[in-house]
N, C-alpha and C. Protein backbone atom coordinates (compact mmCIF):
# COMPACT_ATOMS: atom_id res chain seq x y z
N UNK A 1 -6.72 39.71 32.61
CA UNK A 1 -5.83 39.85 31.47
C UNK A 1 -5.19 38.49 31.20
N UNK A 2 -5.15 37.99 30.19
CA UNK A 2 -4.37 36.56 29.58
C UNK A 2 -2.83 36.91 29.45
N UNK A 3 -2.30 35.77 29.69
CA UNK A 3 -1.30 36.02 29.40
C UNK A 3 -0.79 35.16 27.95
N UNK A 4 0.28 35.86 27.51
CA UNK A 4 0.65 35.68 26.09
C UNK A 4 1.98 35.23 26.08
N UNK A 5 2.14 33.98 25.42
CA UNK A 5 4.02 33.60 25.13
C UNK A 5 4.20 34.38 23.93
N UNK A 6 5.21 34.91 23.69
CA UNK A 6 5.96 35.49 22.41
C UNK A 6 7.69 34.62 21.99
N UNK A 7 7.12 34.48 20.79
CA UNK A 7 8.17 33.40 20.23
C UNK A 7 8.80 34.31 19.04
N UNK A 8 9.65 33.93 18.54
CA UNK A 8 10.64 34.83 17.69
C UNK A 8 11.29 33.92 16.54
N UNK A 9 11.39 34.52 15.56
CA UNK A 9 11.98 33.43 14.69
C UNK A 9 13.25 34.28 14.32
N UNK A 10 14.52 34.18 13.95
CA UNK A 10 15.74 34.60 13.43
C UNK A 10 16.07 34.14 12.08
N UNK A 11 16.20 35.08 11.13
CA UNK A 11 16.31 34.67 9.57
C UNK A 11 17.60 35.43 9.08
N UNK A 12 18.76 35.21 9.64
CA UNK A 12 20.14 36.03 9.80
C UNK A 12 20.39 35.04 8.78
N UNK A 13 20.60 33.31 8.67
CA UNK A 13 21.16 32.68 8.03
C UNK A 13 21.15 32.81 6.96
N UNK A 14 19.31 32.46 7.01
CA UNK A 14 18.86 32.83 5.06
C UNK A 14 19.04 33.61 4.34
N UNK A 15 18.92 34.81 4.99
CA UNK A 15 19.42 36.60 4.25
C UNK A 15 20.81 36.32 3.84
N UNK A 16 21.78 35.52 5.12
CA UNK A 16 22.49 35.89 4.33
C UNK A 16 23.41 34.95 3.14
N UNK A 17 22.62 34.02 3.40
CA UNK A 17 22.81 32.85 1.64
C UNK A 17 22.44 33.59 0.87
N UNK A 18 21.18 34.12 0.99
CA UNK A 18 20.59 35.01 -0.37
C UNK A 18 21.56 35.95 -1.11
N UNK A 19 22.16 36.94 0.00
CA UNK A 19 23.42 37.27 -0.35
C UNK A 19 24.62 37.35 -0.49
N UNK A 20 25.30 35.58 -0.86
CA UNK A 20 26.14 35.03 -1.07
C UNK A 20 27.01 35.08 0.32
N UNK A 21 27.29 35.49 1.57
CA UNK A 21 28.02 35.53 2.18
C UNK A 21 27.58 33.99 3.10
N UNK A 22 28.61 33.43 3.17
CA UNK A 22 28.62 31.85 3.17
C UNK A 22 28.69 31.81 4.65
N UNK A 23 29.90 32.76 5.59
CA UNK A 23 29.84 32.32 6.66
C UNK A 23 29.97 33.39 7.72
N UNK A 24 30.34 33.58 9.11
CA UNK A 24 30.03 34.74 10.04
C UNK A 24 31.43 35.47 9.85
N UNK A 25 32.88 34.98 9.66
CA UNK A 25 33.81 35.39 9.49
C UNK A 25 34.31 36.50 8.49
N UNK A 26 32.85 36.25 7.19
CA UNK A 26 33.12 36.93 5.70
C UNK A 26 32.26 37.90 6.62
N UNK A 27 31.26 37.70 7.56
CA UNK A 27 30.31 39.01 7.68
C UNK A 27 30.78 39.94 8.72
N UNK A 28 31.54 39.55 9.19
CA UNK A 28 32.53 40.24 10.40
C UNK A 28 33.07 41.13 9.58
N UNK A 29 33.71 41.34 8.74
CA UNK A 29 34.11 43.06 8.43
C UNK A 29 33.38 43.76 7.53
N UNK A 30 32.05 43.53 7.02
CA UNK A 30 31.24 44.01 6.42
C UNK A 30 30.38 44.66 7.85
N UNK A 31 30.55 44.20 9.13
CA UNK A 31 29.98 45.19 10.18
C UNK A 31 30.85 46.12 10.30
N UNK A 32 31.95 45.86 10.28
CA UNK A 32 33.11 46.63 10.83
C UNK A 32 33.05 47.73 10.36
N UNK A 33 32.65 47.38 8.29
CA UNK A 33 32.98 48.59 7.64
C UNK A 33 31.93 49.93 8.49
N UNK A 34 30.81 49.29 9.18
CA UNK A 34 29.58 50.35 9.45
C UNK A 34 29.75 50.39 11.42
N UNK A 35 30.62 50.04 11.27
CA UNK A 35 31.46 50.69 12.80
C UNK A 35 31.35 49.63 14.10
N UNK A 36 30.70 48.89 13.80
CA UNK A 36 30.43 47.09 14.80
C UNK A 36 31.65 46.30 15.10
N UNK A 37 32.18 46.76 16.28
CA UNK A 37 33.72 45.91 16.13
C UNK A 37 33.25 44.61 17.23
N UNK A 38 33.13 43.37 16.70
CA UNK A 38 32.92 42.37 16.87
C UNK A 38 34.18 41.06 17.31
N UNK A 39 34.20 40.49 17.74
CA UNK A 39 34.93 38.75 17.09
C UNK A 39 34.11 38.21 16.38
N UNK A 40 34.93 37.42 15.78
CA UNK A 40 34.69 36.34 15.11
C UNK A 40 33.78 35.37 15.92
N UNK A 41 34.25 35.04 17.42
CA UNK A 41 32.94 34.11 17.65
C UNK A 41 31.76 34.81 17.41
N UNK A 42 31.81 36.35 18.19
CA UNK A 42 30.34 36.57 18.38
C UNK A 42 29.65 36.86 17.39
N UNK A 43 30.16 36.91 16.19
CA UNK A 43 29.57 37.41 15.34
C UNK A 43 29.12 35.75 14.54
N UNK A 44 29.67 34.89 14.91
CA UNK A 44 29.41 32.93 14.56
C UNK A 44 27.61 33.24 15.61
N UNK A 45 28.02 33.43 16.54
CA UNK A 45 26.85 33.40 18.10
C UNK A 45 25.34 34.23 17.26
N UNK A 46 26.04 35.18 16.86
CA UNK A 46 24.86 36.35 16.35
C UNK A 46 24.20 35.27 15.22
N UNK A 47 25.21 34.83 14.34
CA UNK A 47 24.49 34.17 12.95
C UNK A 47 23.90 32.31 13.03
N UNK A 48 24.72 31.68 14.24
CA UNK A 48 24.27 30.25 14.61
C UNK A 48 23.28 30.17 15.35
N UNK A 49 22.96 31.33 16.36
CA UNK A 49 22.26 31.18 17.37
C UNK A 49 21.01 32.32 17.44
N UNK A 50 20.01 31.59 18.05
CA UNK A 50 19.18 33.00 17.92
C UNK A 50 19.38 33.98 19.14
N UNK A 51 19.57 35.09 19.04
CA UNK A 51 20.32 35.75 20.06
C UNK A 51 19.12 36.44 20.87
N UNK A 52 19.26 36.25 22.22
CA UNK A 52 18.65 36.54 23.35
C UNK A 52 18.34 38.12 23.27
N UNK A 53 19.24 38.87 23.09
CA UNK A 53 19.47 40.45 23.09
C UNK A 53 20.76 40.88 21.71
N UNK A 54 19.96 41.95 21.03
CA UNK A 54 21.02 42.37 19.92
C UNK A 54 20.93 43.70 19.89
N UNK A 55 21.97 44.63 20.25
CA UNK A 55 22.07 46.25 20.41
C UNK A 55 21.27 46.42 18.77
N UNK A 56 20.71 47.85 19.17
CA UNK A 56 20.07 48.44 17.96
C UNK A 56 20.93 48.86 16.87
N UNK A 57 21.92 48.90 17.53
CA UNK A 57 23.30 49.59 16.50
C UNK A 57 23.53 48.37 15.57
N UNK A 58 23.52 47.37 16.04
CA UNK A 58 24.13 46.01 15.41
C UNK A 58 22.99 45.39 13.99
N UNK A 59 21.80 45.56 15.07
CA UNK A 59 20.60 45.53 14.58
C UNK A 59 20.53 46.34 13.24
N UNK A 60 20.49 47.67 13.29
CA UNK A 60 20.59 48.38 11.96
C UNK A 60 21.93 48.25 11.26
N UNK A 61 23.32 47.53 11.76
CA UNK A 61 24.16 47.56 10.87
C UNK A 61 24.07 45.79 9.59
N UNK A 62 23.32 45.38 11.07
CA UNK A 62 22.83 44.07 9.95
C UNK A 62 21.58 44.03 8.82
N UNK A 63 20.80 45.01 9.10
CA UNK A 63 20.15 45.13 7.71
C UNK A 63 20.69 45.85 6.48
N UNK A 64 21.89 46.99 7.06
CA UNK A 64 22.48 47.36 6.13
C UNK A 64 23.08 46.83 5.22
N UNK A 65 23.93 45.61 5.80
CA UNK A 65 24.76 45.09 5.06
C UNK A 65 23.14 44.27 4.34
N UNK A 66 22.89 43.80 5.03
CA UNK A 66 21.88 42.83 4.06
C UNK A 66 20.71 43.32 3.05
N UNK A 67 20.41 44.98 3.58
CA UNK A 67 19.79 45.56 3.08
C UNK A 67 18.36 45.01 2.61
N UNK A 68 18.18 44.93 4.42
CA UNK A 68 16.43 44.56 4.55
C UNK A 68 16.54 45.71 5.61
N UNK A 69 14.72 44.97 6.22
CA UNK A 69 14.55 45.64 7.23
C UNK A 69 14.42 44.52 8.53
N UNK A 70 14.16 45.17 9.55
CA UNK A 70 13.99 44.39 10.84
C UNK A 70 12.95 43.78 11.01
N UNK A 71 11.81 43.86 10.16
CA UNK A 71 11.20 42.54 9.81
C UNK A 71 11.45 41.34 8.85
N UNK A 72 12.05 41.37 8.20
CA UNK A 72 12.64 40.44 7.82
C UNK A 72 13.48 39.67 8.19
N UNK A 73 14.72 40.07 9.35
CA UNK A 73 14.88 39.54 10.43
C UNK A 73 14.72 38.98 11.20
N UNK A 74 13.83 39.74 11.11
CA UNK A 74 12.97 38.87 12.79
C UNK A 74 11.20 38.82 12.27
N UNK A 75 11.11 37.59 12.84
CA UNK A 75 9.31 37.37 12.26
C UNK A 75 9.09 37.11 14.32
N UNK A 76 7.92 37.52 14.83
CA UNK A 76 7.23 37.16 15.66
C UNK A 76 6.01 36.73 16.05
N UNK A 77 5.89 35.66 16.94
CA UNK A 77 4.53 34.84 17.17
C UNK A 77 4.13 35.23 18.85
N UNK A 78 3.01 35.01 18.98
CA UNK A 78 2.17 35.30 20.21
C UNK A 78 1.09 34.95 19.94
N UNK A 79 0.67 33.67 21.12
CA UNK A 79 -0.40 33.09 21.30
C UNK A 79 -1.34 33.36 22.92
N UNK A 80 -2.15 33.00 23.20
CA UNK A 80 -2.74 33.20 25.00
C UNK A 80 -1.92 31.53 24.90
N UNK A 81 -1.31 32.25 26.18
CA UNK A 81 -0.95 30.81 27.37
C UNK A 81 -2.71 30.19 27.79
N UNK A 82 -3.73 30.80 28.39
CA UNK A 82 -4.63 30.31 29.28
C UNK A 82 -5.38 29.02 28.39
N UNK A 83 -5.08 28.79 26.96
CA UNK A 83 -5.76 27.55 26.47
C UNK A 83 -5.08 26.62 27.01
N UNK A 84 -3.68 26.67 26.97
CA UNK A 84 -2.77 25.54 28.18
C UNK A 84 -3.36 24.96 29.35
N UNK A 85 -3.73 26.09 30.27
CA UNK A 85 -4.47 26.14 31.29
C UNK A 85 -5.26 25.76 31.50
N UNK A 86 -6.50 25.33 30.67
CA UNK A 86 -7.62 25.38 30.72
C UNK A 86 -7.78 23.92 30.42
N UNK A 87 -6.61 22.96 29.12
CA UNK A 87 -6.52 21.72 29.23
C UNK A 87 -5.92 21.33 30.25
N UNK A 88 -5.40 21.82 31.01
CA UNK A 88 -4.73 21.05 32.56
C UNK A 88 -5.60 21.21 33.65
N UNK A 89 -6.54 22.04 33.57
CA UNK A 89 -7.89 21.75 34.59
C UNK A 89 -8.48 20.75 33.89
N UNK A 90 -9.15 20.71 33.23
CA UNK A 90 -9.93 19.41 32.17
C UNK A 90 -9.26 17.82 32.54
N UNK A 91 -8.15 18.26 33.19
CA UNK A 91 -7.21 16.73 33.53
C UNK A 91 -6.70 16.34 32.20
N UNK A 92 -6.69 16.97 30.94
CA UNK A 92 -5.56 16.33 30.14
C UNK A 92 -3.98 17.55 29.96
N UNK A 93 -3.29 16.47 29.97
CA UNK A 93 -2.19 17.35 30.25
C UNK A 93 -1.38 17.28 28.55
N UNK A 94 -0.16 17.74 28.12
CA UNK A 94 -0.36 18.23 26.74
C UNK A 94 0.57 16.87 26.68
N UNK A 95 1.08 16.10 27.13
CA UNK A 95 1.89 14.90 26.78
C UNK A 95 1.10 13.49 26.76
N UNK A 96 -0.46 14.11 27.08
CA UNK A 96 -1.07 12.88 27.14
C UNK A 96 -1.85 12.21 28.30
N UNK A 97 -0.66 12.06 29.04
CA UNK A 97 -0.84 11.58 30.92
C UNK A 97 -1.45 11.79 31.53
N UNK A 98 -3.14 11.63 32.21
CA UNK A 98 -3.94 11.90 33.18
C UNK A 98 -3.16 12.51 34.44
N UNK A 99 -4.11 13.83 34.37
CA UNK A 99 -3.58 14.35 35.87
C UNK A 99 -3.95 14.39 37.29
N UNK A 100 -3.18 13.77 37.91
CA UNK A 100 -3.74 13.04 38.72
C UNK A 100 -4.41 13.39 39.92
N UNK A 101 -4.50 14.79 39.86
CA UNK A 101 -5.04 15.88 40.94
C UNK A 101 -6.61 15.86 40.43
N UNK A 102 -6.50 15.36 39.04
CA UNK A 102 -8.39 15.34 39.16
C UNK A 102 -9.22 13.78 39.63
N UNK A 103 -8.33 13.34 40.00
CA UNK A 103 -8.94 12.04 40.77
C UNK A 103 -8.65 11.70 42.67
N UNK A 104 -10.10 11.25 42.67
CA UNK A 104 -9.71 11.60 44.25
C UNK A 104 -9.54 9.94 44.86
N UNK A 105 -8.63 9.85 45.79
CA UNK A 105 -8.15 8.60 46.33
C UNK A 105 -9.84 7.67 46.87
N UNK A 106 -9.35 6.65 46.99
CA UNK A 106 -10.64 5.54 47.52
C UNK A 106 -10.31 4.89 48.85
N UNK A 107 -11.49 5.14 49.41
CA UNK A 107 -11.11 4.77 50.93
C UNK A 107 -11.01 3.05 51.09
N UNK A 108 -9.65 2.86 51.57
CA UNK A 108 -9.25 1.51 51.41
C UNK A 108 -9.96 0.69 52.63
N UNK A 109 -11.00 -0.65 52.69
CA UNK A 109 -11.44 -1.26 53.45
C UNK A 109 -10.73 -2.20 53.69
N UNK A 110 -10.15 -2.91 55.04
CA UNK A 110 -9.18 -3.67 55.74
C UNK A 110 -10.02 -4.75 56.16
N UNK A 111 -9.71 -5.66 56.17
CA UNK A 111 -10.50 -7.37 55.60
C UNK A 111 -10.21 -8.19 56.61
N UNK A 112 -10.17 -8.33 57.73
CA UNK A 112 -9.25 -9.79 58.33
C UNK A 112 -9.96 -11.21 57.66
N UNK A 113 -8.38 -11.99 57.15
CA UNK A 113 -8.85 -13.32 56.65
C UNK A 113 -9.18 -14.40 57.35
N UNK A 114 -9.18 -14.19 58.73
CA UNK A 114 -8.83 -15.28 59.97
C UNK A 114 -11.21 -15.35 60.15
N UNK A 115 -11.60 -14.20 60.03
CA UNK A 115 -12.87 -14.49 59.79
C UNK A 115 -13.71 -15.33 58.68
């Protein structure tokens, strides 16, 4: 079985330019009205940052107000990790740099100069 990275994109900001609300402070009691009692930071955290974990409650109170859905929210990517893999056996590594496990040392011959 391959394994797969999953990447996530967060589109909280854009939605909510689209619908004029400028900053996390104006969107803080538009959750409230739908029962999300928040701060002010976290609700800055929810809209600056892409958030690690977001309750489903919050989740559906933010499309409400924005009146999308949770794909629009959130877009997701997933690729196989093992093409990674497969250039780091090959000896190229993704920054460029020969790796140096595919070259094997040379047996050093010791010379005296006095001969």
């Amino acid at each position: 079985m391959t394994r797969r990275e999953i990447d996530y994109a967060w589109h909280l900001p854009e939605l909510m330019a689209r619908r004029h609300i400028r900053k996390a402070k104006d969107l803080a009691p538009l959750l409230q009205e739908r029962g999300i009692t928040l701060t002010v930071n976290a609700v800055w955290r929810i809209v600056n940052q892409d958030p690690e974990r977001v309750s489903l409650k919050v989740l559906a109170a933010l499309c409400d107000v924005l009146d999308v859905t949770p794909n629009d929210l959130i877009t997701f990517t997933a690729h196989d990790t093992a093409t990674v893999r497969t250039k780091r056996r090959a000896g190229s590594r993704a920054d460029g740099i020969p790796d140096i496990r595919d070259h094997k040392p040379v047996r050093a011959r010791i010379i005296d100069d006095d001969q």
